[in-house]
Protein backbone atom coordinates (compact mmCIF):
# COMPACT_ATOMS: atom_id res chain seq x y z
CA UNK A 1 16.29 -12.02 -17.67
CA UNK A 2 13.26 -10.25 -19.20
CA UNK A 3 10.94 -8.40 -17.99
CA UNK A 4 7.15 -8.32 -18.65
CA UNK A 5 4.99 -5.32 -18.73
CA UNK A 6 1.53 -3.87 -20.10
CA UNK A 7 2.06 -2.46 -23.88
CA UNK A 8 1.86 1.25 -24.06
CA UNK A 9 0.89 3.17 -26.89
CA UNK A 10 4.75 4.15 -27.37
CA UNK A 11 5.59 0.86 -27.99
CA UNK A 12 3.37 0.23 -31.38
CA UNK A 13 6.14 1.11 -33.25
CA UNK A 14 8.27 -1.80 -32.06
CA UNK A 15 5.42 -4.05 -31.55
CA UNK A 16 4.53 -3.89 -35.52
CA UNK A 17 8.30 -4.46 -36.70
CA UNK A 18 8.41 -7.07 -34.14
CA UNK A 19 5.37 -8.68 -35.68
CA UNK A 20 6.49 -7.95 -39.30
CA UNK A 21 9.89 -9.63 -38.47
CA UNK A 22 8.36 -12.33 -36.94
CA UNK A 23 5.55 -13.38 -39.30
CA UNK A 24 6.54 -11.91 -42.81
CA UNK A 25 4.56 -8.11 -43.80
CA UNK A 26 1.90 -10.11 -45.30
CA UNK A 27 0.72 -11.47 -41.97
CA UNK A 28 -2.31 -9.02 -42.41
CA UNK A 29 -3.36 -11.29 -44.97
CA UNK A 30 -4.15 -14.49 -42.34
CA UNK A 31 -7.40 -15.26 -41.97
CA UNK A 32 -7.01 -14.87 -38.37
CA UNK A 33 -6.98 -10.63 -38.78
CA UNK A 34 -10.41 -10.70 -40.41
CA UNK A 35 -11.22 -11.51 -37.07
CA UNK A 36 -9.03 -8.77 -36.01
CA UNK A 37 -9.97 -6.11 -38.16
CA UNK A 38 -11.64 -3.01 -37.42
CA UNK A 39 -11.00 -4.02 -33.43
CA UNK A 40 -8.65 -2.47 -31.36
CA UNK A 41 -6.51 -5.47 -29.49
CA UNK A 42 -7.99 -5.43 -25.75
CA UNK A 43 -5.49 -2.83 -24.32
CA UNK A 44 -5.33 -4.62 -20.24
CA UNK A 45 -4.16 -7.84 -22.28
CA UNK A 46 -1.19 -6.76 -24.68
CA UNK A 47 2.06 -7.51 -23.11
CA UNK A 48 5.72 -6.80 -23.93
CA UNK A 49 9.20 -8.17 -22.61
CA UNK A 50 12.00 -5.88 -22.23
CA UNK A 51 15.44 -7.52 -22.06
CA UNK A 52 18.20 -3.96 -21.19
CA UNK A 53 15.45 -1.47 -22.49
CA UNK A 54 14.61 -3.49 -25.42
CA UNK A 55 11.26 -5.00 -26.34
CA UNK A 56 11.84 -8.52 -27.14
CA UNK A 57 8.40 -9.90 -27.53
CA UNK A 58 4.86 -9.25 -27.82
CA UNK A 59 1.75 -11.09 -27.30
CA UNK A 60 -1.76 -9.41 -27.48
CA UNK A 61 -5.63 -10.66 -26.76
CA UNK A 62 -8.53 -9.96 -29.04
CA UNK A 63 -12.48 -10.03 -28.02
CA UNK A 64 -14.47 -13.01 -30.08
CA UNK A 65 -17.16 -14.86 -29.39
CA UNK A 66 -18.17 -18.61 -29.76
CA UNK A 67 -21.75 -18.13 -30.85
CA UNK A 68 -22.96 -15.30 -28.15
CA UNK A 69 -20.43 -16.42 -25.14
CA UNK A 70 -17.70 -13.86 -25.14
CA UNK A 71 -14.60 -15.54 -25.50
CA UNK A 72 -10.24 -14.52 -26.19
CA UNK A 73 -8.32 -14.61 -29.37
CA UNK A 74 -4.94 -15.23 -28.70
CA UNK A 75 -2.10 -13.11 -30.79
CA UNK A 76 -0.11 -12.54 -32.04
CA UNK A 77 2.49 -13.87 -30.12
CA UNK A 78 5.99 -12.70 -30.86
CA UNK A 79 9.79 -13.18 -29.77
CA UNK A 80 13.01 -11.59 -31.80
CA UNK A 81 14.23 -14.68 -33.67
CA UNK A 82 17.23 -14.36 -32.13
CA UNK A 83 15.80 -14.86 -28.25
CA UNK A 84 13.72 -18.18 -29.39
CA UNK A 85 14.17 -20.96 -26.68
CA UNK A 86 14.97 -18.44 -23.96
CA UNK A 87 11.52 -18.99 -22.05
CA UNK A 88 10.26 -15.48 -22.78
CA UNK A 89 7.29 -17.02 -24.84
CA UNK A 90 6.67 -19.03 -22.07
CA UNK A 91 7.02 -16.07 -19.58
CA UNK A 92 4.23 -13.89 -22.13
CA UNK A 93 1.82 -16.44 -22.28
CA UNK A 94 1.59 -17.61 -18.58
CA UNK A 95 1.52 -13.89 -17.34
CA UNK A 96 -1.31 -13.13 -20.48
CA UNK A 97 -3.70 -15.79 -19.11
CA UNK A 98 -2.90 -15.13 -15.56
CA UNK A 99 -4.35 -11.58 -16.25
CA UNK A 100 -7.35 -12.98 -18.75
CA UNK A 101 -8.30 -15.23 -15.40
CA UNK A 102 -8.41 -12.52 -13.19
CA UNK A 103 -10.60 -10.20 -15.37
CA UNK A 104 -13.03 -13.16 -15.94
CA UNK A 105 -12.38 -14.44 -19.19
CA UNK A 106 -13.58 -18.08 -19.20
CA UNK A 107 -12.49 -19.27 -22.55
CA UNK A 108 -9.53 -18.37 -25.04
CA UNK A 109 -8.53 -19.37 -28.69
CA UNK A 110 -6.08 -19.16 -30.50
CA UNK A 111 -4.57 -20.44 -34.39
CA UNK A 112 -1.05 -22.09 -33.82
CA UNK A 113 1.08 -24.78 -33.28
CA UNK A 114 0.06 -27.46 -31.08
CA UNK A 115 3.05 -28.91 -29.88
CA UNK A 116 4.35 -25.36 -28.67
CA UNK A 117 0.82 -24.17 -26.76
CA UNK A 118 -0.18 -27.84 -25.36
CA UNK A 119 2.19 -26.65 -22.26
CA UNK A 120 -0.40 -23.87 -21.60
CA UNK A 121 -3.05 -26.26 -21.74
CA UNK A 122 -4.40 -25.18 -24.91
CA UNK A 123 -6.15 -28.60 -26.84
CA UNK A 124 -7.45 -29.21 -30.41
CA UNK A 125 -10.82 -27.96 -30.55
CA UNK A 126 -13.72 -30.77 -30.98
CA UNK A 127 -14.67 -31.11 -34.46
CA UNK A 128 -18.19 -29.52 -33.70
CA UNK A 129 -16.72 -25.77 -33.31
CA UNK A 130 -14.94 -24.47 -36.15
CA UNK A 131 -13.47 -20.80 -37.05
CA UNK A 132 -14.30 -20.29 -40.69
CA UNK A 133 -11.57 -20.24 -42.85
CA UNK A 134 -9.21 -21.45 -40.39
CA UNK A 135 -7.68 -24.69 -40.15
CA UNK A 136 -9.36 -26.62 -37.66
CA UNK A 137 -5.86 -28.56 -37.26
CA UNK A 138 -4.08 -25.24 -35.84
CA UNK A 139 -7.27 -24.16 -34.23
CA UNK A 140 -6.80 -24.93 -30.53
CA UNK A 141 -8.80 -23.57 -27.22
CA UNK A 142 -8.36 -23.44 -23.08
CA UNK A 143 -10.74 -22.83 -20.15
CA UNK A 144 -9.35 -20.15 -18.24
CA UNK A 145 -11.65 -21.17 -15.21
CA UNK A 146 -14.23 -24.11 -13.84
CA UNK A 147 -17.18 -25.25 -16.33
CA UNK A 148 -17.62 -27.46 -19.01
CA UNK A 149 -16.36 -26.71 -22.39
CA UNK A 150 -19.10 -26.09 -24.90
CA UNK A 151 -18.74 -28.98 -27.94
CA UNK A 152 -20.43 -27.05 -30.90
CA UNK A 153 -20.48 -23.58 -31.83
CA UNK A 154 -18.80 -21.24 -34.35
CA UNK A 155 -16.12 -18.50 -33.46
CA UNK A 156 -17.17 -15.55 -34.07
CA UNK A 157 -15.46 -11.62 -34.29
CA UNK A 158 -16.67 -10.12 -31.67
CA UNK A 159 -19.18 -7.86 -33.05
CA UNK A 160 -20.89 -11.30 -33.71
CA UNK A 161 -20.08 -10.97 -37.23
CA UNK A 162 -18.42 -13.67 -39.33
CA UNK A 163 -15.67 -12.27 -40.70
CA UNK A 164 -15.36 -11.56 -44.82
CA UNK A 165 -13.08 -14.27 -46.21
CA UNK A 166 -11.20 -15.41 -49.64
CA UNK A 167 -12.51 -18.48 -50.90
CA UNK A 168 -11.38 -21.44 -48.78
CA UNK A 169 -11.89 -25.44 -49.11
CA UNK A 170 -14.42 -24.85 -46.24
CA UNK A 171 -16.52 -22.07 -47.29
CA UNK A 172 -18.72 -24.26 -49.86
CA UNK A 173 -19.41 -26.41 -46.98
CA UNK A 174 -20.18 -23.90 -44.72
CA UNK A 175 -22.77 -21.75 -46.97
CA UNK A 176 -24.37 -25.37 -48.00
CA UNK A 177 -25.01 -26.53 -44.50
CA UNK A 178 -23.56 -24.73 -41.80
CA UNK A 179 -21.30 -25.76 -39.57
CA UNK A 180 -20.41 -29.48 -40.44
């Protein structure tokens, strides 16, 4: 059994070779961390496991916006290799948008695989909100609470910024016209 608890500042160390094992050392390089950078991950919503007094996994939150509502970034999201299929993904997640619910959060993104975060409820975004430079194929998003779900809009760092990006298939597009 694992067990889940805030991140603490002593546990960066771990967290980033957990991270580097998990998604290569070029993982800086995703388009998703242009959303990331300069932005300290929000501290109430990084999580670790601990299986014997070892971290296991990881899974932090970062602020963004979808046009001027406030919004969740989800990840990354992180279990030693070893561990995968034990639940303690599972066990990260839930307990991450547990907390995001109860500090208001109303709306959360993420980039990943949609067969693994449809069990969280997490859904292919419409094809009216896009993340720039993202593919809109990985890009997936979940209410945290009532409301309707917004069907246009661009995601946004949080600063309101789009984020600086190497030339993608969608850029063209996106300085021609805007969002598609």
């Amino acid at each position: 059994m694992c067990h889940i608890r805030p991140e603490r500042p002593a546990d960066l160390p771990a967290v980033e070779a957990l991270f580097d094992r998990t998604f290569g050392p070029d993982r800086r390089r995703k388009t998703s961390y242009r959303y990331r950078d300069g932005l300290p991950p929000l501290k109430d919503l990084c999580f670790v496991a601990e299986r014997g007094g070892r971290l296991v996994g990881a899974v932090r939150f970062w602020p963004v916006r979808l046009d001027r509502r406030p919004a969740l970034l989800l990840g990354p999201l992180a279990i030693l290799p070893e561990l995968h299929g034990q639940g303690i993904g599972r066990r990260l997640v839930r307990h991450a948008l547990v907390c995001a619910r109860e500090q208001g959060w109303r709306l959360v993104f993420l980039v990943g695989d949609p067969p693994y975060y449809r069990r969280f409820g997490f859904r292919p975004v419409p094809p009216g909100i896009i993340m720039p430079g993202e593919d809109p194929a990985r890009l997936l998003w979940r209410r945290l609470g009532p409301g309707g779900m917004p069907r246009r809009g661009v995601v946004r760092r949080a600063d309101g910024r789009l984020p600086a990006l190497a030339c993608t298939s969608q850029e063209p597009r996106m300085a021609a016209g805007g969002a598609p």
